[in-house]
Protein backbone atom coordinates (compact mmCIF):
# COMPACT_ATOMS: atom_id res chain seq x y z
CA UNK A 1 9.73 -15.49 26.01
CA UNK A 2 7.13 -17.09 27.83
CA UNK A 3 3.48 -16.99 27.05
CA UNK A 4 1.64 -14.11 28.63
CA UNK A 5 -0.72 -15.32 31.51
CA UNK A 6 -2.10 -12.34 33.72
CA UNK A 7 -5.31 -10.59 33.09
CA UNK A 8 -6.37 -10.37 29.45
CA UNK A 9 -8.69 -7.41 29.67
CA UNK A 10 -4.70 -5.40 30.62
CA UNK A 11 -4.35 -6.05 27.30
CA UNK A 12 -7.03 -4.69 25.84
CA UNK A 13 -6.79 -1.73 27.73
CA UNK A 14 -2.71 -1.44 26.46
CA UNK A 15 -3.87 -1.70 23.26
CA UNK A 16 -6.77 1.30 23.65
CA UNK A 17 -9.42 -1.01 22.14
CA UNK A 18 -11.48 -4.68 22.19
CA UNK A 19 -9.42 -7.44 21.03
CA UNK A 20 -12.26 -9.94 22.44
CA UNK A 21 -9.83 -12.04 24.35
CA UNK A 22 -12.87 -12.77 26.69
CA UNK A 23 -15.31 -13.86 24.52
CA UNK A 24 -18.77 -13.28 25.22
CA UNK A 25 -17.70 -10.68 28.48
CA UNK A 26 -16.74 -8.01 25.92
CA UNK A 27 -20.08 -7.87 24.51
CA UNK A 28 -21.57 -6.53 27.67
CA UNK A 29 -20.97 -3.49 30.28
CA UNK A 30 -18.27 -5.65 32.06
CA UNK A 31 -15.62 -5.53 29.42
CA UNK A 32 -12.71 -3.44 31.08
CA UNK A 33 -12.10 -1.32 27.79
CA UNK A 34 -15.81 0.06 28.88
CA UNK A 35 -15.32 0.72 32.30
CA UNK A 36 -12.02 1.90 32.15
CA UNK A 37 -10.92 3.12 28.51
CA UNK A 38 -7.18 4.68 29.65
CA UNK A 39 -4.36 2.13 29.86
CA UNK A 40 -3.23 -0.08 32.64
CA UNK A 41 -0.87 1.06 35.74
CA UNK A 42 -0.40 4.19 37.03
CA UNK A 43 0.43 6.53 34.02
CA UNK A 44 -2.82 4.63 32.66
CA UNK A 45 -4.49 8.20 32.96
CA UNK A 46 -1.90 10.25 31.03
CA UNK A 47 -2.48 10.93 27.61
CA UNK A 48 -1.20 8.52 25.23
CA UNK A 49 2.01 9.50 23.41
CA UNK A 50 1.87 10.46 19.93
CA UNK A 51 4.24 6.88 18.61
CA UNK A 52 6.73 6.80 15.75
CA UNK A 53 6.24 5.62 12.48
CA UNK A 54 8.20 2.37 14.29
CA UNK A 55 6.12 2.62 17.20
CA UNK A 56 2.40 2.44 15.14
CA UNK A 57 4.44 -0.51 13.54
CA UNK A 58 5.57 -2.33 16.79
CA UNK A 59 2.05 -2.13 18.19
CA UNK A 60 0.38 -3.42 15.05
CA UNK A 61 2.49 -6.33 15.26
CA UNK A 62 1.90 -6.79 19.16
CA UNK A 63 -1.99 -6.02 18.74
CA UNK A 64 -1.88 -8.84 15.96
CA UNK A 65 -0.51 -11.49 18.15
CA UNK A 66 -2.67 -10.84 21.09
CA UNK A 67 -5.56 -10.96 19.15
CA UNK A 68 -4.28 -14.63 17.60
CA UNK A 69 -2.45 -15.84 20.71
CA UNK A 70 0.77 -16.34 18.39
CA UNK A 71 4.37 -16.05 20.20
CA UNK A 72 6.99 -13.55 18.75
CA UNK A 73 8.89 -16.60 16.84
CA UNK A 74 6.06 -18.46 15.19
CA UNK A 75 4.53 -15.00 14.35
CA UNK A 76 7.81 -13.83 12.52
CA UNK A 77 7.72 -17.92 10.54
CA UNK A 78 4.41 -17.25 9.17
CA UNK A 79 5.50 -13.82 8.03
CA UNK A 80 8.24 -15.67 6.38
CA UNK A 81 5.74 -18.27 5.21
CA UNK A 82 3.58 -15.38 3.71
CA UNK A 83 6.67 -13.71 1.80
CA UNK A 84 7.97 -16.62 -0.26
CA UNK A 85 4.06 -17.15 -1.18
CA UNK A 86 2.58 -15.59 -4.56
CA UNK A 87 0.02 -12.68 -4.08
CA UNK A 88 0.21 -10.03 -1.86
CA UNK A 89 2.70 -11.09 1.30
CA UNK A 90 0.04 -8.66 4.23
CA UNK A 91 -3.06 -10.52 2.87
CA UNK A 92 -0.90 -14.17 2.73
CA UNK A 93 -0.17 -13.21 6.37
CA UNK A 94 -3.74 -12.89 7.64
CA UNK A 95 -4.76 -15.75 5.53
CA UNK A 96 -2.34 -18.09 7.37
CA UNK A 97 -3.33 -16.73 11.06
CA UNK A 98 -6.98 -17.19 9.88
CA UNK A 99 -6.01 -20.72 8.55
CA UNK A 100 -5.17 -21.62 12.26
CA UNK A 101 -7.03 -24.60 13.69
CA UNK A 102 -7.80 -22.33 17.00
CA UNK A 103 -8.89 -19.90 14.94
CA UNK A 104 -11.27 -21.66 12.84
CA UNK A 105 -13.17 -23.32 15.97
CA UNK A 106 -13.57 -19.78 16.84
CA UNK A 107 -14.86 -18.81 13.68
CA UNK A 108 -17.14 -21.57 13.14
CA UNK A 109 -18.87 -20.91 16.39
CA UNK A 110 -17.75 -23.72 18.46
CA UNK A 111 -16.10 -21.77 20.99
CA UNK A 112 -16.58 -18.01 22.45
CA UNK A 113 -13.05 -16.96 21.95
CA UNK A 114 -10.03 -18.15 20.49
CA UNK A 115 -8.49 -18.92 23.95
CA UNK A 116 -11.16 -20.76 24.70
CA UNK A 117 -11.16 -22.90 21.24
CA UNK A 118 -6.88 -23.27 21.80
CA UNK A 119 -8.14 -25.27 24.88
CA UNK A 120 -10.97 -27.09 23.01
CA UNK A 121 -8.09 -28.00 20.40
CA UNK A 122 -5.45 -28.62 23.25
CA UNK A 123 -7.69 -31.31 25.11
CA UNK A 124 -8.82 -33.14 22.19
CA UNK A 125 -12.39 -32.70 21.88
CA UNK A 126 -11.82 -31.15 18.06
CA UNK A 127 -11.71 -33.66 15.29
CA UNK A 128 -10.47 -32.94 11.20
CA UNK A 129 -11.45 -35.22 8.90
CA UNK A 130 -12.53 -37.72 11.21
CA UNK A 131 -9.18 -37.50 13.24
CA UNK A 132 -8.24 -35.75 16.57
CA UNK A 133 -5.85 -32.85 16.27
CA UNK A 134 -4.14 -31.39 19.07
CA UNK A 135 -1.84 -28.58 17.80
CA UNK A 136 -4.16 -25.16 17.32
CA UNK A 137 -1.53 -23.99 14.57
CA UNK A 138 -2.33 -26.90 12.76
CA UNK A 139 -3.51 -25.34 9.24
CA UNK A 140 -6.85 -26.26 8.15
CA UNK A 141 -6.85 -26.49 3.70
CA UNK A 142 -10.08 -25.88 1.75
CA UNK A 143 -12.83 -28.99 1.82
CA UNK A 144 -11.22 -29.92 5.38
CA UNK A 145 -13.99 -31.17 8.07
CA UNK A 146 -13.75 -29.42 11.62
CA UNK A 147 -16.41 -31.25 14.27
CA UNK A 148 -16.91 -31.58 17.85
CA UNK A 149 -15.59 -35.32 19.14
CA UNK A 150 -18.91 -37.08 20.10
CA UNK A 151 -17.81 -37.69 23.51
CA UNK A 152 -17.12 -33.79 23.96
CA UNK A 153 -20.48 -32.87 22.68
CA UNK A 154 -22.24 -33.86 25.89
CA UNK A 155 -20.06 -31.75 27.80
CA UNK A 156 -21.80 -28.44 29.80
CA UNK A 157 -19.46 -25.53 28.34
CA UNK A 158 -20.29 -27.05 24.41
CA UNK A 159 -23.70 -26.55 25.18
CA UNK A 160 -23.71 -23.48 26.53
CA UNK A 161 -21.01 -22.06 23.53
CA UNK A 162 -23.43 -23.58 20.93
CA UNK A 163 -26.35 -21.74 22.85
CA UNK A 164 -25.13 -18.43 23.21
CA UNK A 165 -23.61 -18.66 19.33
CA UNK A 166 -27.34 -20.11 18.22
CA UNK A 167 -27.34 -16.89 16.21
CA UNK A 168 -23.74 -16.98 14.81
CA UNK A 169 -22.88 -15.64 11.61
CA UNK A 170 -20.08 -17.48 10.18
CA UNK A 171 -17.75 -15.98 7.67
CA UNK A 172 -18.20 -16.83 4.27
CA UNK A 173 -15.31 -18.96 3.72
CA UNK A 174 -16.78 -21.54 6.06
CA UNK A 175 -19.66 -22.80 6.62
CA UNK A 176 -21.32 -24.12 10.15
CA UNK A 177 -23.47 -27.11 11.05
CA UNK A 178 -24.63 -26.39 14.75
CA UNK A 179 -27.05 -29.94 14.83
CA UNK A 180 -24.44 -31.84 13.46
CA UNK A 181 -21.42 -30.26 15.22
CA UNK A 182 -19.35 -29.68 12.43
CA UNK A 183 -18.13 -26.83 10.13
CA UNK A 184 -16.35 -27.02 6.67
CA UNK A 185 -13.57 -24.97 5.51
CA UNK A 186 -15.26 -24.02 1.97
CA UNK A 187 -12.79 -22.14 0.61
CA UNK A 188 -9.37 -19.49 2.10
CA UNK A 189 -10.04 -16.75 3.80
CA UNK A 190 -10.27 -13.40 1.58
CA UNK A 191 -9.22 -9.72 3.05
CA UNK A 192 -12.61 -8.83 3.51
CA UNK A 193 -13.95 -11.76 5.43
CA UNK A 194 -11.41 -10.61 8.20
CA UNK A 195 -13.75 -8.54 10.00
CA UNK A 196 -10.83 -7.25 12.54
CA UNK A 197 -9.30 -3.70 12.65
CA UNK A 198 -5.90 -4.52 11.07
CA UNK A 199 -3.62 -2.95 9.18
CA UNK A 200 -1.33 -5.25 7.71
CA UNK A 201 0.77 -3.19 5.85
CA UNK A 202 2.51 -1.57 9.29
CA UNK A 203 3.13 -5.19 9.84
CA UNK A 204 4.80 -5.91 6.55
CA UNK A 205 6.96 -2.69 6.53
CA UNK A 206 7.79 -3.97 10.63
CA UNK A 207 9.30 -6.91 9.25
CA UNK A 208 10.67 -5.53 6.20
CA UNK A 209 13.29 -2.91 8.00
């Protein structure tokens, strides 16, 4: 299946809360889930349907990869990834989506959402270590260097992400160097750095029918 490309706020509103696809639009009155909180389409005004046990399950999973931009078959891989892993496989999951290159430009403040840091990644303008990577599902590994390419740091939209984000809190587990341009990956992710509504465990029993 293709990637989805129409309007991300529909999502939102499918979901029936903020999945900050937008980036710095759902922080203000604009955001659709605040100006219209019932779904998309035309039975968008109908009360939502009490779901399944397999239904709260499917949407976990869908809410999940909207919120990380994953497709259905590398989604299911990390899951797989996550299982054969010591530890607990839900929290292995989210550690591996966190781990994503996209992700982490997001989370270091260098972009507003992590659409908009899969194109920073996409286009070249992030560096590891010193070297360009292109792929956002690249996996970043404790001590690795994320930074803005010099050439890219001159560019309008950097300056404007790095203004707005001036105030930034980064998680924890990294740690953010706005006058340099760079970020460090100081240690994996824990549970409760993961500041997103998720319950894993839907997800796990999902895959585990």
């Amino acid at each position: 299946m293709a990637r989805y490309t129409g309007p991300s706020c529909r999502l939102c509103r499918q979901e029936g809360e903020k999945l900050f696809l937008k980036g710095e639009r759902c922080y203000t009155d604009k955001c659709a889930i605040e100006r219209r909180s019932y779904g998309p389409g035309e039975q968008g005004r109908g009360r939502r349907r009490k779901l399944s046990e397999f239904g709260l399950q499917l949407r976990e999973k869908q809410k999940v990869r909207r919120i990380y931009g994953v497709m259905e078959k590398q989604f299911r891989l990390y899951f797989e990834k996550a299982e054969r892993k010591p530890g607990i496989t839900g929290e292995n999951f989210l550690n591996l989506l966190e781990s994503r290159l996209d992700n982490v430009v997001y989370r270091l403040g260098f972009a507003t959402s992590r659409n908009e840091a899969r194109q920073f990644v996409r286009h070249g303008h992030i560096l590891v270590n010193g070297s360009r990577v292109d792929i956002p599902s690249y996996l970043v590994s404790e001590g690795d260097i994320i930074s803005i390419k010099d050439s890219s740091t001159s560019m309008k939209r950097f300056k404007e992400v790095l203004e707005i984000n001036e105030n930034y809190n980064t998680p924890s587990w990294l740690e953010s160097n706005f006058e340099k341009k760079e970020g460090k990956v100081l240690t994996d992710p824990n549970r409760e750095d993961i500041d997103i509504q998720i319950n894993e465990q839907l997800i796990v029993e999902f895959y585990s029918k």
